[in-house]
Protein backbone atom coordinates (compact mmCIF):
# COMPACT_ATOMS: atom_id res chain seq x y z
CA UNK A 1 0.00 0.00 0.00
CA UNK A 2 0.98 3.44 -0.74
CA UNK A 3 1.86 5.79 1.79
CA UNK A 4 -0.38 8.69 2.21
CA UNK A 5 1.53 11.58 2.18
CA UNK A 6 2.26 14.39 4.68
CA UNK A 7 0.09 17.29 3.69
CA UNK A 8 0.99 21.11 4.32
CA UNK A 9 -1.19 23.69 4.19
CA UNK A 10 -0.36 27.21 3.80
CA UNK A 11 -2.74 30.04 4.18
CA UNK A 12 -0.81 33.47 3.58
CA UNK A 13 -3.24 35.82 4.91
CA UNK A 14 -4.16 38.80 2.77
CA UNK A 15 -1.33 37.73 -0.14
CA UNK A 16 -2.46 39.10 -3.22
CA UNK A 17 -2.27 37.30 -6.47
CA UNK A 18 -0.66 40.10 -8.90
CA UNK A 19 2.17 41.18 -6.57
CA UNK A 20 3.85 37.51 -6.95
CA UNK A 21 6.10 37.15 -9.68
CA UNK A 22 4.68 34.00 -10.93
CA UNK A 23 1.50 36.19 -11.46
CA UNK A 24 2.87 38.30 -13.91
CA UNK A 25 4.21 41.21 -10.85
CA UNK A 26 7.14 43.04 -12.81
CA UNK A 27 8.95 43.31 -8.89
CA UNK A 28 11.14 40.12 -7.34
CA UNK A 29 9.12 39.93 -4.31
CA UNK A 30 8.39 35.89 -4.64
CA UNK A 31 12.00 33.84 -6.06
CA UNK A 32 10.86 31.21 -3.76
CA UNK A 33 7.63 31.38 -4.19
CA UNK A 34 7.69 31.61 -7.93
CA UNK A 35 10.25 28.38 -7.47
CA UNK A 36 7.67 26.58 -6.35
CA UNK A 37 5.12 27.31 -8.87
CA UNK A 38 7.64 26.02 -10.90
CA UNK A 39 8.02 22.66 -9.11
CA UNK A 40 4.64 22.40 -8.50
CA UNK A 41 1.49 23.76 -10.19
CA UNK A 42 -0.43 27.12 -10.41
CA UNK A 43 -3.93 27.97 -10.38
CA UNK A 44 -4.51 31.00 -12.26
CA UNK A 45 -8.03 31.75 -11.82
CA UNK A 46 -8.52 30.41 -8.03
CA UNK A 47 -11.65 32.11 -6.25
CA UNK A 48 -13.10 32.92 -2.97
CA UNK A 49 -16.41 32.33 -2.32
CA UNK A 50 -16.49 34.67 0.63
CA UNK A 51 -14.00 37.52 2.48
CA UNK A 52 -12.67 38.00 4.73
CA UNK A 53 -10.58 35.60 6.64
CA UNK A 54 -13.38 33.75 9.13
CA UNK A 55 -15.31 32.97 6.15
CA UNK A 56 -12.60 31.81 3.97
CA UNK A 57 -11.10 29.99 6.04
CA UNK A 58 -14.35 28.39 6.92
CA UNK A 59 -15.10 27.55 3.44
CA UNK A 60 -11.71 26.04 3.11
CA UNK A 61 -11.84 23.72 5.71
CA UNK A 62 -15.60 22.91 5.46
CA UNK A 63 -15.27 22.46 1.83
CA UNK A 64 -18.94 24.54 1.40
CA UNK A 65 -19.92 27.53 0.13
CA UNK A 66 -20.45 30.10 2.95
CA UNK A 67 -24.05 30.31 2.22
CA UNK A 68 -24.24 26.81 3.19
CA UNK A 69 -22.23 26.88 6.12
CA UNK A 70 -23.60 30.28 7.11
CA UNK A 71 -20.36 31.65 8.46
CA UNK A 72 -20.39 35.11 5.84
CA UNK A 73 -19.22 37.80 8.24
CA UNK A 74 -15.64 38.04 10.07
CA UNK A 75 -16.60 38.10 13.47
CA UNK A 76 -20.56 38.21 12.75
CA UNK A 77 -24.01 36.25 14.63
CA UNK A 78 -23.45 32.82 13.22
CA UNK A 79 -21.65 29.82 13.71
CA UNK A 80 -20.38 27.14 12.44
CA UNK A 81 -22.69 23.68 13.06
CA UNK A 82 -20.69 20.64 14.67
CA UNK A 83 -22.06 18.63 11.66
CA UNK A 84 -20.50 20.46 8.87
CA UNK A 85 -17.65 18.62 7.85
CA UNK A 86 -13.87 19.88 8.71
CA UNK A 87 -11.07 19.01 6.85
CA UNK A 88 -8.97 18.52 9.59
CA UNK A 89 -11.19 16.37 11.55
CA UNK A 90 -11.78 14.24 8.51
CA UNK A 91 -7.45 13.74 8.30
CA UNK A 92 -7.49 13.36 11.82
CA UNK A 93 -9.58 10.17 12.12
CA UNK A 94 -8.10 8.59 9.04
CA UNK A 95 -4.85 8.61 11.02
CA UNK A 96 -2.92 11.51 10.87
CA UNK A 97 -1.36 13.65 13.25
CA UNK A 98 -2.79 17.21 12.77
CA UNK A 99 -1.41 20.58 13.74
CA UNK A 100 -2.23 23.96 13.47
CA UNK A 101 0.52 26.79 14.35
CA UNK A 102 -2.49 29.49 14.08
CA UNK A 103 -4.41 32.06 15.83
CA UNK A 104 -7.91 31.32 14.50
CA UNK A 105 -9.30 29.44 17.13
CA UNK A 106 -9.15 32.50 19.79
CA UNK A 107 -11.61 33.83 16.98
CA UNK A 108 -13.98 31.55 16.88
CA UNK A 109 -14.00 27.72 18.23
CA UNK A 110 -14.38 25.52 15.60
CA UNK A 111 -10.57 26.96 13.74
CA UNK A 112 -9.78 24.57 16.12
CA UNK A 113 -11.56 21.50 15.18
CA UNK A 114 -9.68 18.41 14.43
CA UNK A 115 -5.99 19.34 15.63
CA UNK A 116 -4.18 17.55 18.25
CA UNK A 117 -1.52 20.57 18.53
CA UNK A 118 -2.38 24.18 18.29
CA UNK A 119 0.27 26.23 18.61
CA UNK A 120 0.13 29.96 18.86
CA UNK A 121 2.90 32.19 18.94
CA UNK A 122 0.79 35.27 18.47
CA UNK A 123 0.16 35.51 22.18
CA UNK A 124 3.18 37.37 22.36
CA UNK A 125 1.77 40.09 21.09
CA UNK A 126 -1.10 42.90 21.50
CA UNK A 127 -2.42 42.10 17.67
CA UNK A 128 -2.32 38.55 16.65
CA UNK A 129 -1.54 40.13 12.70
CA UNK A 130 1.83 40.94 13.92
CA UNK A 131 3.25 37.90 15.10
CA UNK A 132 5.88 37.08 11.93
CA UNK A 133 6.90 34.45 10.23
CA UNK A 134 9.81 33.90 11.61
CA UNK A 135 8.13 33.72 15.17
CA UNK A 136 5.55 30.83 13.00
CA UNK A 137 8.46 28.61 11.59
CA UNK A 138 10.36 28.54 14.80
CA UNK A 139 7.53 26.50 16.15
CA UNK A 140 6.48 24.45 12.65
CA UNK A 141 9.99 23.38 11.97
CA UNK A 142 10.28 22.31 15.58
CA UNK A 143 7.24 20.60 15.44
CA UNK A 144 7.73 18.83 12.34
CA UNK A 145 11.26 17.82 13.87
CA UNK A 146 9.58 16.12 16.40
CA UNK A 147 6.34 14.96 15.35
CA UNK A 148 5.43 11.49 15.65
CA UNK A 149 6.17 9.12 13.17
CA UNK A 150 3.23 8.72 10.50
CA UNK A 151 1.45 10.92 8.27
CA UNK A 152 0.87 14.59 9.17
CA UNK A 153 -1.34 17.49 8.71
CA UNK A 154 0.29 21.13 9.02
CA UNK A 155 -1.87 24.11 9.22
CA UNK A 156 0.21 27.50 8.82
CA UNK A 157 -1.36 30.61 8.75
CA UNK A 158 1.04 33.01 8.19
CA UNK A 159 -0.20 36.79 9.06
CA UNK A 160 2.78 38.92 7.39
CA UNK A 161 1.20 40.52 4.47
CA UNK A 162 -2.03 41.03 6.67
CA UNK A 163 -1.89 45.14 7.99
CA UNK A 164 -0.06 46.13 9.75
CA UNK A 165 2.84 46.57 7.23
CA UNK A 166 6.08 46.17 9.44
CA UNK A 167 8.75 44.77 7.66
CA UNK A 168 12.08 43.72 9.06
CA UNK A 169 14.20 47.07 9.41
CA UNK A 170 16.97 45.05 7.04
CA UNK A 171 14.09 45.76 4.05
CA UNK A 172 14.57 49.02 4.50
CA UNK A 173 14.01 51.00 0.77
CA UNK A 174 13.22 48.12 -0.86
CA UNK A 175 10.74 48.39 -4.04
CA UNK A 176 10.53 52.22 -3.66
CA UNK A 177 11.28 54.45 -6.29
CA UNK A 178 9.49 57.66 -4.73
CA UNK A 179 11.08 60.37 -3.02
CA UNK A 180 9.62 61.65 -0.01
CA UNK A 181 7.51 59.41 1.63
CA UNK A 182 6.09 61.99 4.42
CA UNK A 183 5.87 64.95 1.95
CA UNK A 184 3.11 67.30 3.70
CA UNK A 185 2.20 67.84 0.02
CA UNK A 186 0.61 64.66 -1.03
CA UNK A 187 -2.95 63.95 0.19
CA UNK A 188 -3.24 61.24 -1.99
CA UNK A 189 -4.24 59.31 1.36
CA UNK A 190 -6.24 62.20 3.18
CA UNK A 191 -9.81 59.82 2.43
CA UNK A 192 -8.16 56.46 4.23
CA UNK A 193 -7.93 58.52 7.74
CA UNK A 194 -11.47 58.63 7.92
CA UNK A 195 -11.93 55.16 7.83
CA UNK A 196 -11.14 53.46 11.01
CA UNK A 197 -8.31 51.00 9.46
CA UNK A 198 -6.98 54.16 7.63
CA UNK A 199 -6.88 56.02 10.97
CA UNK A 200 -5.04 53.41 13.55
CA UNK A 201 -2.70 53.42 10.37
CA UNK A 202 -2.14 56.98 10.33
CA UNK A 203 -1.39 56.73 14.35
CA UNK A 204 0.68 53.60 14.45
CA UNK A 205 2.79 52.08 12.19
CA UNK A 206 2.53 54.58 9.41
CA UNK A 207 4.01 57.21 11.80
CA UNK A 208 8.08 57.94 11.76
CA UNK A 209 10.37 60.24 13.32
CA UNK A 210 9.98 62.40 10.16
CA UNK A 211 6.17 62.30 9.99
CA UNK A 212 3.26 60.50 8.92
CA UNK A 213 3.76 58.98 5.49
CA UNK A 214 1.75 60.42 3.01
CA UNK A 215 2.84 58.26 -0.04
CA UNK A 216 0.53 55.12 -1.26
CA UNK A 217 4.11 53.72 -3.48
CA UNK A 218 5.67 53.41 -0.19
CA UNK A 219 2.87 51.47 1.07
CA UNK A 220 2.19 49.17 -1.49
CA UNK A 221 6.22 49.08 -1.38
CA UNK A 222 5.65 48.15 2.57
CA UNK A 223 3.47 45.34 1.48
CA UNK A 224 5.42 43.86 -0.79
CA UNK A 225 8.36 43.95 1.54
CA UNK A 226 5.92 41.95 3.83
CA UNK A 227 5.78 39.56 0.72
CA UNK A 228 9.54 39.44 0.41
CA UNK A 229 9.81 38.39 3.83
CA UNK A 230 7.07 36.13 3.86
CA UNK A 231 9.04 34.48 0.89
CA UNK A 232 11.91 33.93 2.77
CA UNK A 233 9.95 32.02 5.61
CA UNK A 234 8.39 29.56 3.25
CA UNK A 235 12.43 28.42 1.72
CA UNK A 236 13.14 28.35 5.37
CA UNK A 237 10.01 25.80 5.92
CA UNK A 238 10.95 23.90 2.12
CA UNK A 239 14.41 23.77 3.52
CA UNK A 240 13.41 21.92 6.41
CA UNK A 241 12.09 19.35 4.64
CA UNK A 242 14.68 18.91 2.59
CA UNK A 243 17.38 18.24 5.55
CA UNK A 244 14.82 15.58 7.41
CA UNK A 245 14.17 14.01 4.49
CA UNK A 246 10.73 14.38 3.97
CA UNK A 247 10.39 16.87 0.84
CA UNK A 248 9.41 14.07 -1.44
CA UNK A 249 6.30 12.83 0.19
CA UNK A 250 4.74 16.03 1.71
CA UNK A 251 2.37 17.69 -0.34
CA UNK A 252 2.53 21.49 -0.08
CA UNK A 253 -0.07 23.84 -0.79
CA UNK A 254 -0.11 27.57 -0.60
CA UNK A 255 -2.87 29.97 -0.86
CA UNK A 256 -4.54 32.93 0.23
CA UNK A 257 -8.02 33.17 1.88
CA UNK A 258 -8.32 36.59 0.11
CA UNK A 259 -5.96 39.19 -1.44
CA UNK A 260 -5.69 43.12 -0.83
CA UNK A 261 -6.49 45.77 -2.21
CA UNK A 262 -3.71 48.52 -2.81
CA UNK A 263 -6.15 51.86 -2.98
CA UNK A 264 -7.98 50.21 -5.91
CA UNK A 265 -11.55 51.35 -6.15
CA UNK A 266 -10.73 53.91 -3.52
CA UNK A 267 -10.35 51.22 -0.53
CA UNK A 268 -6.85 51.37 1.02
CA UNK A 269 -4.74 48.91 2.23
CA UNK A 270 -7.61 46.45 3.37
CA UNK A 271 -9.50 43.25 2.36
CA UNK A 272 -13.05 44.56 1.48
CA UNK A 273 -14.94 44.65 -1.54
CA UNK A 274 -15.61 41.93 -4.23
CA UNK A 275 -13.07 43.15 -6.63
CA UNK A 276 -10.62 40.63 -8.27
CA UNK A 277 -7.81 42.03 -6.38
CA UNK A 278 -9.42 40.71 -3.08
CA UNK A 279 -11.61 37.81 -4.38
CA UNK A 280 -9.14 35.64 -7.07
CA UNK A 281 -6.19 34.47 -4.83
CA UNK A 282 -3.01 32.56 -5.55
CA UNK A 283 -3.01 29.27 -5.25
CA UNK A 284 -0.08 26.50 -6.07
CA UNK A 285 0.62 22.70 -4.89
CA UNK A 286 3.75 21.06 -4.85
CA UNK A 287 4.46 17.32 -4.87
CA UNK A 288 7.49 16.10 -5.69
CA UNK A 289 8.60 12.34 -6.55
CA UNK A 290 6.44 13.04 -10.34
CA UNK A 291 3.15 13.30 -8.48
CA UNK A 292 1.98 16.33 -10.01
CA UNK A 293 2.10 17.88 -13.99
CA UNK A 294 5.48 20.21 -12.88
CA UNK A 295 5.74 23.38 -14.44
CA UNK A 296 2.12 23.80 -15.34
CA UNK A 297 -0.50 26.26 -15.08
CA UNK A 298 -4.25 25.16 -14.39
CA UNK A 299 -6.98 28.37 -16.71
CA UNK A 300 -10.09 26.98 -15.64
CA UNK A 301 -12.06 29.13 -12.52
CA UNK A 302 -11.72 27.33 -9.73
CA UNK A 303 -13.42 28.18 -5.76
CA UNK A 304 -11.94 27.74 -2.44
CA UNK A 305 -14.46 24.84 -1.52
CA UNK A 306 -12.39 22.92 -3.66
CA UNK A 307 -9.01 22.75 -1.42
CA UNK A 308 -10.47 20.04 1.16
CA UNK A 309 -11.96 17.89 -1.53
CA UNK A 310 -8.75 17.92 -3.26
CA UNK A 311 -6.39 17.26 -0.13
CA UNK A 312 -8.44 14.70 0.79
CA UNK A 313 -8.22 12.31 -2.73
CA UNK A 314 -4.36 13.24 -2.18
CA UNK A 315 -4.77 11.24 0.97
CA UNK A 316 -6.80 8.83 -0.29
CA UNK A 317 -9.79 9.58 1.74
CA UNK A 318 -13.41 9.40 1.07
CA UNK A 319 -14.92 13.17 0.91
CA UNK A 320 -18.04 13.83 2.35
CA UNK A 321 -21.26 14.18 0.41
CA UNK A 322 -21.88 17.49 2.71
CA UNK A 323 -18.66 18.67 0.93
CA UNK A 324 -19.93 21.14 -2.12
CA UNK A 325 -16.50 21.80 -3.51
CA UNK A 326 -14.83 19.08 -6.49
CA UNK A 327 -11.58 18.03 -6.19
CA UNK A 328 -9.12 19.11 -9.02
CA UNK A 329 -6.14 16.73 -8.08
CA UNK A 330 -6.73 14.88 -10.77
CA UNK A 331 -5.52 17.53 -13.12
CA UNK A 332 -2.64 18.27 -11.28
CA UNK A 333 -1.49 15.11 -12.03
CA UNK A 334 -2.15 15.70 -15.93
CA UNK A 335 -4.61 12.73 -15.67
CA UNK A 336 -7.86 14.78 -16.67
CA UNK A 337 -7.38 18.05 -19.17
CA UNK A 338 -8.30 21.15 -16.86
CA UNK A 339 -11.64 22.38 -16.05
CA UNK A 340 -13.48 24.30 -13.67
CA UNK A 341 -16.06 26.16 -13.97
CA UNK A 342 -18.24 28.68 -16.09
CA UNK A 343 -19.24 30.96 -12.79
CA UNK A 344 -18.13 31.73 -9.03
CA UNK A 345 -20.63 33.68 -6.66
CA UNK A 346 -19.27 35.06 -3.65
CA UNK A 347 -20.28 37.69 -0.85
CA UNK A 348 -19.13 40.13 1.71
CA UNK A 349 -20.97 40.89 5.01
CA UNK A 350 -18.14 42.75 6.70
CA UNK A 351 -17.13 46.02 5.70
CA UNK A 352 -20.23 46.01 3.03
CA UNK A 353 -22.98 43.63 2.51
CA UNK A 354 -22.58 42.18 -1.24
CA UNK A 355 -22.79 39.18 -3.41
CA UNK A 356 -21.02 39.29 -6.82
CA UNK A 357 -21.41 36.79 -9.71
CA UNK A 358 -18.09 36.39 -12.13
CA UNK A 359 -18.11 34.35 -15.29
CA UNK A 360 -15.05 34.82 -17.56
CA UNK A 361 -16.54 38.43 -19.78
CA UNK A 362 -18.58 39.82 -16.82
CA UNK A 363 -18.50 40.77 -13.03
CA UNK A 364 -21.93 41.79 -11.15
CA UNK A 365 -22.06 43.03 -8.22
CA UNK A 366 -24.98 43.40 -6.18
CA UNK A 367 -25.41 45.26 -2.63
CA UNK A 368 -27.88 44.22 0.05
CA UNK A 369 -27.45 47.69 1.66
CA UNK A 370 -25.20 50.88 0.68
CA UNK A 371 -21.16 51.14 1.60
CA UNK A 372 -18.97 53.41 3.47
CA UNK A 373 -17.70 54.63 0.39
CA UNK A 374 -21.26 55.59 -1.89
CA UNK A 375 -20.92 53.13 -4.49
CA UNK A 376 -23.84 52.20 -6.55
CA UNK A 377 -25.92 49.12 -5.70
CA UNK A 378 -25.03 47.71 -8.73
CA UNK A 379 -21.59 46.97 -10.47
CA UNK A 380 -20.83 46.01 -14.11
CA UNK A 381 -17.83 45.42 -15.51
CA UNK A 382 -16.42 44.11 -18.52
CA UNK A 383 -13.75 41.99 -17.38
CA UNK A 384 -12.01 41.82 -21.37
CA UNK A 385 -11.90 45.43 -21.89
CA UNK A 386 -11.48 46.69 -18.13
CA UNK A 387 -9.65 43.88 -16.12
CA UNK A 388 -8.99 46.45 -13.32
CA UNK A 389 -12.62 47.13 -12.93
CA UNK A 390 -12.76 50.79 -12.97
CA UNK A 391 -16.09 51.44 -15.68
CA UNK A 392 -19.20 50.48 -14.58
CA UNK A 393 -21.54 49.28 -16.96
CA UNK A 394 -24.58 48.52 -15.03
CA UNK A 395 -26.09 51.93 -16.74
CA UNK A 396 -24.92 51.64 -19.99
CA UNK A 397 -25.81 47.55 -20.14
CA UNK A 398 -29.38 47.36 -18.22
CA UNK A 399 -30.43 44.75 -19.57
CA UNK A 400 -26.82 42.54 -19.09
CA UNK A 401 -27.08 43.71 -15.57
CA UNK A 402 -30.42 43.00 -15.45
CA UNK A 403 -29.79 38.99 -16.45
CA UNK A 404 -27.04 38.82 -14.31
CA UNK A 405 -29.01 40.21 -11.19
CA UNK A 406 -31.80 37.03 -11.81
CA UNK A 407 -29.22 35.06 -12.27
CA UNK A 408 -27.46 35.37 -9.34
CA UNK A 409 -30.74 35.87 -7.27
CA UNK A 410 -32.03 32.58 -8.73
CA UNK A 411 -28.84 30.78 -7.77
CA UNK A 412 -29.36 32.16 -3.80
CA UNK A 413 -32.63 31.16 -3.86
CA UNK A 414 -32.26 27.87 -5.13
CA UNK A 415 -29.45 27.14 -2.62
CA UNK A 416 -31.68 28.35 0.51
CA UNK A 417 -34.67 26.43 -0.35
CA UNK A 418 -32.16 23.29 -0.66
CA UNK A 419 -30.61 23.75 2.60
CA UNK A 420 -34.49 24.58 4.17
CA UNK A 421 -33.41 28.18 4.73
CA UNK A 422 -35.74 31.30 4.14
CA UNK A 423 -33.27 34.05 4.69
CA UNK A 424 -30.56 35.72 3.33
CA UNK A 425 -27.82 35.29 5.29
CA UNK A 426 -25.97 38.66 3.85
CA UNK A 427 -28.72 40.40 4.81
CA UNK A 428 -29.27 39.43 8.35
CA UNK A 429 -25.25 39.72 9.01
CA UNK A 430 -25.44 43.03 7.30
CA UNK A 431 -21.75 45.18 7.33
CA UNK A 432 -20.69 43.73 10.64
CA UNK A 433 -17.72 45.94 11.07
CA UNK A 434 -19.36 49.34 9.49
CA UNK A 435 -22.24 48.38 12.53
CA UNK A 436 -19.57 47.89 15.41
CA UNK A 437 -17.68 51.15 14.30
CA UNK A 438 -20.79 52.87 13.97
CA UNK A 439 -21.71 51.99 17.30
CA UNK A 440 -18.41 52.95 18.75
CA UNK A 441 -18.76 55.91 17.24
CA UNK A 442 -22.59 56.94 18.58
């Protein structure tokens, strides 16, 4: 009998898809990363189903869409049901030894379903976001030094490229080309210190001796420092392997439960809105020992419910029939020709309450109630012509916007009566976070 493999899973919080090289980014934030794309395989049109991290996470370990598992708001009403399945759990009952090195569970309880180690380095520190990933390895590579023999399951949830952006002092004027990053001059950033993310910014870690910095270049150039350094983490972690020996039968996947947004569509520095930049994360799987089609690049869309369904052929378990998502492992392999498929609806009930539909022409998006910053309730974009999503169509195309809007409407509704459901759950959760600042604020 085959050995099942050891299984790592990498969630790089916040990493967005177009600032790693081996998504096109003209800057060398990712060598290591990109290295591993190139040992491994890439998924170029990977989706999440819903932001921000609690319910991507949730859909990656439940395998369901977060209508289904109900979880659509980072740190909203519901929670998760101790029937839904959990990857995890599932791993951990077939025999392996799991282990998450993780802050979720202080969240919310079931992050920590399923592990028999949960280690948390974080709790050195006033914001979990800042522990690093050097802090994180320390206690992976010790673990995985020391873990029992038998196959494992790693969680790492590394928070780098997650605000705040603090990279290592030795980064210092890397990937800026600007000149004054406190200039008095530019307001380019006046609008983010209204919002309440913009404004602990403004008073914490975007303050210096020579003043506030005023410059968006330097922080995107901040970010992608954080990327840098996140880079060098994950050779430290592939290193590892290779010295005990294990490299060739641990499968290693890396992903992101959302991306970031730089101060596209006027949000700034955060992980709101249903914009590609936030919704289509990276996503590659390395395998050595010719388990996997090296070198290649999978087209098709494919949705974050798919991960567990995936990991869990790789370890040649059975996958629940509660699990929505398909696996895909199959065409990493090169044993089925790629496919996906032809739409991905997703939602927000955090910072804004919104569902979006994406085929591969057209985005929709669709709000439940109106956002911080006034956009319309509707969204159309052209996803050929305007791949940055800056024209909306929804006035010019009424009657495309139109289709889309039953579309999507008839997919939600067809999903709640299935699960015996009446409600929409984006509408009860509303924008959690624009409710508690509000609040705060009255």
């Amino acid at each position: 009998m085959q050995a099942k493999p050891n299984i790592i899973l990498i969630s790089a919080d916040s990493l967005r898809a177009n600032h790693l090289g081996c998504y096109q980014y003209p800057l060398p934030t990712s060598p290591h990363i990109d290295k591993l794309a190139c040992q491994g395989v890439l998924c170029e049109n990977m989706f999440a189903p819903g932001i921000p991290t609690q319910p991507s996470h949730t859909t990656i370990f439940t395998g369901q869409h977060p209508v289904t598992h109900g979880v659509v708001a980072h740190g909203g009403k519901a929670r998760l049901t101790r029937g839904s399945p959990w990857l995890p759990e599932i791993l951990y009952e077939e025999g392996y030894t799991t282990c998450a090195v993780d802050t979720l569970f202080r969240e919310r309880i079931w992050f920590g379903r399923g592990y028999e180690y949960i280690i948390d380095p974080s709790l050195h520190h006033v914001f979990y976001a800042s522990v690093t990933q050097e802090e994180l390895n320390d206690r992976a590579i010790h673990w995985i030094k020391t873990v029992p023999k038998g196959p494992f399951f790693l969680f790492i949830h590394y928070w780098d490229v997650h605000y705040p952006y603090v990279p290592p002092e030795r980064m210092r004027g890397l990937f800026y080309k600007g000149g004054n990053p406190t200039d008095p001059n530019n307001h380019a950033l006046d609008e983010w210190w209204d919002h309440p993310i913009g404004a602990m910014a403004r008073d914490t870690w975007l303050r210096t001796p020579n003043g506030t910095i005023t410059d968006p270049q330097y922080v995107t150039s901040l970010y992608d420092r954080e990327i840098r350094y996140l880079d060098e983490g994950i050779a430290a972690l592939e290193a590892t392997l290779e010295q005990m020996g294990m490299a060739e039968n641990t499968l290693i996947m890396l992903l992101a439960d959302h991306g970031e947004s730089m101060t596209d569509h006027r949000i700034c520095y955060d992980h709101y809105g249903l914009y590609d930049c936030t919704v289509r994360v990276p996503t590659i799987v390395r395998w050595p020992a010719g388990k996997l089609r090296a070198g290649s690049r999978l087209a098709p869309f494919r949705q974050l419910t798919d991960v567990a369904p995936t990991l869990l052929e790789a370890a040649g378990s059975l996958v629940p029939d509660e699990i929505e998502g398909r696996s895909f492992l199959q065409q990493l392999q090169g044993q089925e020709e790629p496919s996906g498929y032809d739409r991905v609806i997703g939602l927000e009930s955090t910072w804004q309450a919104k569902y979006y539909l994406r085929n591969s022409r057209y985005k929709f998006i669709l709000a439940r109630q109106p956002d911080l910053l006034g956009n319309p309730d509707r969204e159309l974009y052209d996803l050929a012509a305007d791949p940055e999503e800056e024209h909306n169509l929804a006035g010019e195309e009424p009657q495309l916007a139109a289709d889309m809007e039953t579309e999507l409407e008839a997919w939600l509704a067809d999903r709640l009566q299935a699960l015996g459901k009446s409600k929409d759950p984006v509408k009860e959760e509303g924008a959690v976070a624009v409710s508690i600042w509000l609040g705060h604020r009255s």
